[in-house]
Protein backbone atom coordinates (compact mmCIF):
# COMPACT_ATOMS: atom_id res chain seq x y z
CA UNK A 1 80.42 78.07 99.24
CA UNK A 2 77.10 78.37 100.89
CA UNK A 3 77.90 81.23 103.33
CA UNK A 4 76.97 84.92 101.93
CA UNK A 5 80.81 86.72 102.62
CA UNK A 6 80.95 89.58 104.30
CA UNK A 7 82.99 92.62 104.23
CA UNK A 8 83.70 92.37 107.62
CA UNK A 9 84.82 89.00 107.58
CA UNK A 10 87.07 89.68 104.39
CA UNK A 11 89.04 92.25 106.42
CA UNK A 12 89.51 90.38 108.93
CA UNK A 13 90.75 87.64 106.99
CA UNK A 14 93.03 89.80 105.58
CA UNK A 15 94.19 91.45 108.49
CA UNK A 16 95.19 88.11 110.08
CA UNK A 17 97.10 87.10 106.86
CA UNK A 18 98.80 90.88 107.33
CA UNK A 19 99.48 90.62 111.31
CA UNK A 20 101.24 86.85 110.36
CA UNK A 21 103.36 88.59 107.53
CA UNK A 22 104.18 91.78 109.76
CA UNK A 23 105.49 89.20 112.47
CA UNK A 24 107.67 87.56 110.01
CA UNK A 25 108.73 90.65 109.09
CA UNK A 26 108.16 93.57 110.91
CA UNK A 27 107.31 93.61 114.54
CA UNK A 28 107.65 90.31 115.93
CA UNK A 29 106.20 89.41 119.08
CA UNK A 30 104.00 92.69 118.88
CA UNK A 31 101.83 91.41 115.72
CA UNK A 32 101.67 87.77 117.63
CA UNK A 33 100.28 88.93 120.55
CA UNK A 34 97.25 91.41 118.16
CA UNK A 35 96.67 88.17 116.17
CA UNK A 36 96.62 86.29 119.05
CA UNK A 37 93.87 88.46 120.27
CA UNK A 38 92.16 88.01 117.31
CA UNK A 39 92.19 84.49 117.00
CA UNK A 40 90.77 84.57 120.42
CA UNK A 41 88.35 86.81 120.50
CA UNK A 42 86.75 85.79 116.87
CA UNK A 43 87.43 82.23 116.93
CA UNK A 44 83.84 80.94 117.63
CA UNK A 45 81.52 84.00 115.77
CA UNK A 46 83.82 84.84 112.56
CA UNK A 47 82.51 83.15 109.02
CA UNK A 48 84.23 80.20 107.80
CA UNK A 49 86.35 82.00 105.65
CA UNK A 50 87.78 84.11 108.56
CA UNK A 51 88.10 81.55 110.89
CA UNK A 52 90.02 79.98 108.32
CA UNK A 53 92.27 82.76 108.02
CA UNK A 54 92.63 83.12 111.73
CA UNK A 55 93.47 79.55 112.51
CA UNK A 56 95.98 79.07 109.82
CA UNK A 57 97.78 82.15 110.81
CA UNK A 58 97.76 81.74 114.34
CA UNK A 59 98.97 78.32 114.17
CA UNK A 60 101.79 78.90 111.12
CA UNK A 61 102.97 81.68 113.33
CA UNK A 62 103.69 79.29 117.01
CA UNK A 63 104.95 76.89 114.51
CA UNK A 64 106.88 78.93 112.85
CA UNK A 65 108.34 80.65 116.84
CA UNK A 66 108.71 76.65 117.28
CA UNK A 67 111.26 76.65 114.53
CA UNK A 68 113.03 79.31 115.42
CA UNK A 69 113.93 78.19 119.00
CA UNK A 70 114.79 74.79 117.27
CA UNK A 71 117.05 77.10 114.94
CA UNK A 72 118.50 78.69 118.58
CA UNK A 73 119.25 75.33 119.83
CA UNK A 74 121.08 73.95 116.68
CA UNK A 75 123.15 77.03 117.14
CA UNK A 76 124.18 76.45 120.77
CA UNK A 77 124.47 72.44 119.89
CA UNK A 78 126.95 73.38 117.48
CA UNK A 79 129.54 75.44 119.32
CA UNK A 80 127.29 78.82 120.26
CA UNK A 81 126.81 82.33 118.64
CA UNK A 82 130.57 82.58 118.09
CA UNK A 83 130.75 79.72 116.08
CA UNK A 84 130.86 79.55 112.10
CA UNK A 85 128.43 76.72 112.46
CA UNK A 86 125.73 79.96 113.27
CA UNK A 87 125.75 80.91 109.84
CA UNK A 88 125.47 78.26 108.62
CA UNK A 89 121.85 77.55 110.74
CA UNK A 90 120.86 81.08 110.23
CA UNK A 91 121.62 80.78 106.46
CA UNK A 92 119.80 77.63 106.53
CA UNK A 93 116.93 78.61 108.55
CA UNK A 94 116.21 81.82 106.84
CA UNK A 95 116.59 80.70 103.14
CA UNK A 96 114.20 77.50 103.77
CA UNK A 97 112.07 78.01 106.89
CA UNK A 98 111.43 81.62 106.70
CA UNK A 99 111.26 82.36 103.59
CA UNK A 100 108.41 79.77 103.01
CA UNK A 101 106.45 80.96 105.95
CA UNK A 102 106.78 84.78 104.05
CA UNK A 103 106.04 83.22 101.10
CA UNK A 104 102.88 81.22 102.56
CA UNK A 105 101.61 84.62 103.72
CA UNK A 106 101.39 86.11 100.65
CA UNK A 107 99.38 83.70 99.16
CA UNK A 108 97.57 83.54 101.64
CA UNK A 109 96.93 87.20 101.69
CA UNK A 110 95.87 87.21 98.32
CA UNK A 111 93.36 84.30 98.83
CA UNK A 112 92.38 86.58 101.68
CA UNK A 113 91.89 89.69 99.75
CA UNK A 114 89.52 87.36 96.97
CA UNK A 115 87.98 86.26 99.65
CA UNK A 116 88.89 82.31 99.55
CA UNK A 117 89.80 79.95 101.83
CA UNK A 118 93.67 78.91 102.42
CA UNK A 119 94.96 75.73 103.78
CA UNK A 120 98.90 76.49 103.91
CA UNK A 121 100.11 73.26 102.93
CA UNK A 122 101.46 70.44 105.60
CA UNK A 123 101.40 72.82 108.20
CA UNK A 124 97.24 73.29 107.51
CA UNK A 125 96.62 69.99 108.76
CA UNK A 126 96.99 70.94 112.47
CA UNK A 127 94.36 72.66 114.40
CA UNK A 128 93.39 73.74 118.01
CA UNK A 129 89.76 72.63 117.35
């Protein structure tokens, strides 16, 4: 790595990794839209390692909002909300596609807090750039 890291872009690192794991997890919608902001706003000036950070996040999270309405339409495909067929998706859904996105984020949060890059696996490969 020939790019001297700074603190600032550490924390911000970091505080992408923790806005994608509070909107698995905590406030959804509200932490999208502050990393969203983020993304935007350092996208071009952050360090390589931020922007790193940043992208992965940003993206993991629409794919991950992606899932979930895919989840919602499995549900209504297979007989609606009153169905047993919706536990069966939700069960599904949250014991393979959300726990790996949680799971993601806290590896990436700790690459984050050592200040290394992260490329979350299959889902790294895509990019807005």
């Amino acid at each position: 790595m020939n790019e001297t890291i700074d603190n600032n872009d550490t924390q911000l690192a970091v505080m992408a990794e923790g806005l994608f794991l509070a909107n698995l997890l905590l406030l959804p919608g509200v932490c999208f839209a502050w990393l969203t902001y983020l993304y935007f706003k350092h996208r071009t000036t952050a360090s390589a390692l931020a922007r790193s950070h940043l992208e992965q996040t940003f993206v993991a999270s629409i794919i991950g909002g992606i899932l979930l309405v895919i989840a919602n339409l499995a549900i209504l495909w297979l007989g609606g909300y009153q169905s047993a067929n919706t536990w069966m998706v939700l069960i599904l859904y949250f014991t393979t596609v959300h726990s790996t996105l949680v799971l993601l984020g806290i590896v990436g949060l700790a690459k984050a807090m050592a200040g290394a890059e992260f490329r979350y696996p299959i889902i790294g490969r895509f990019s807005f750039n």
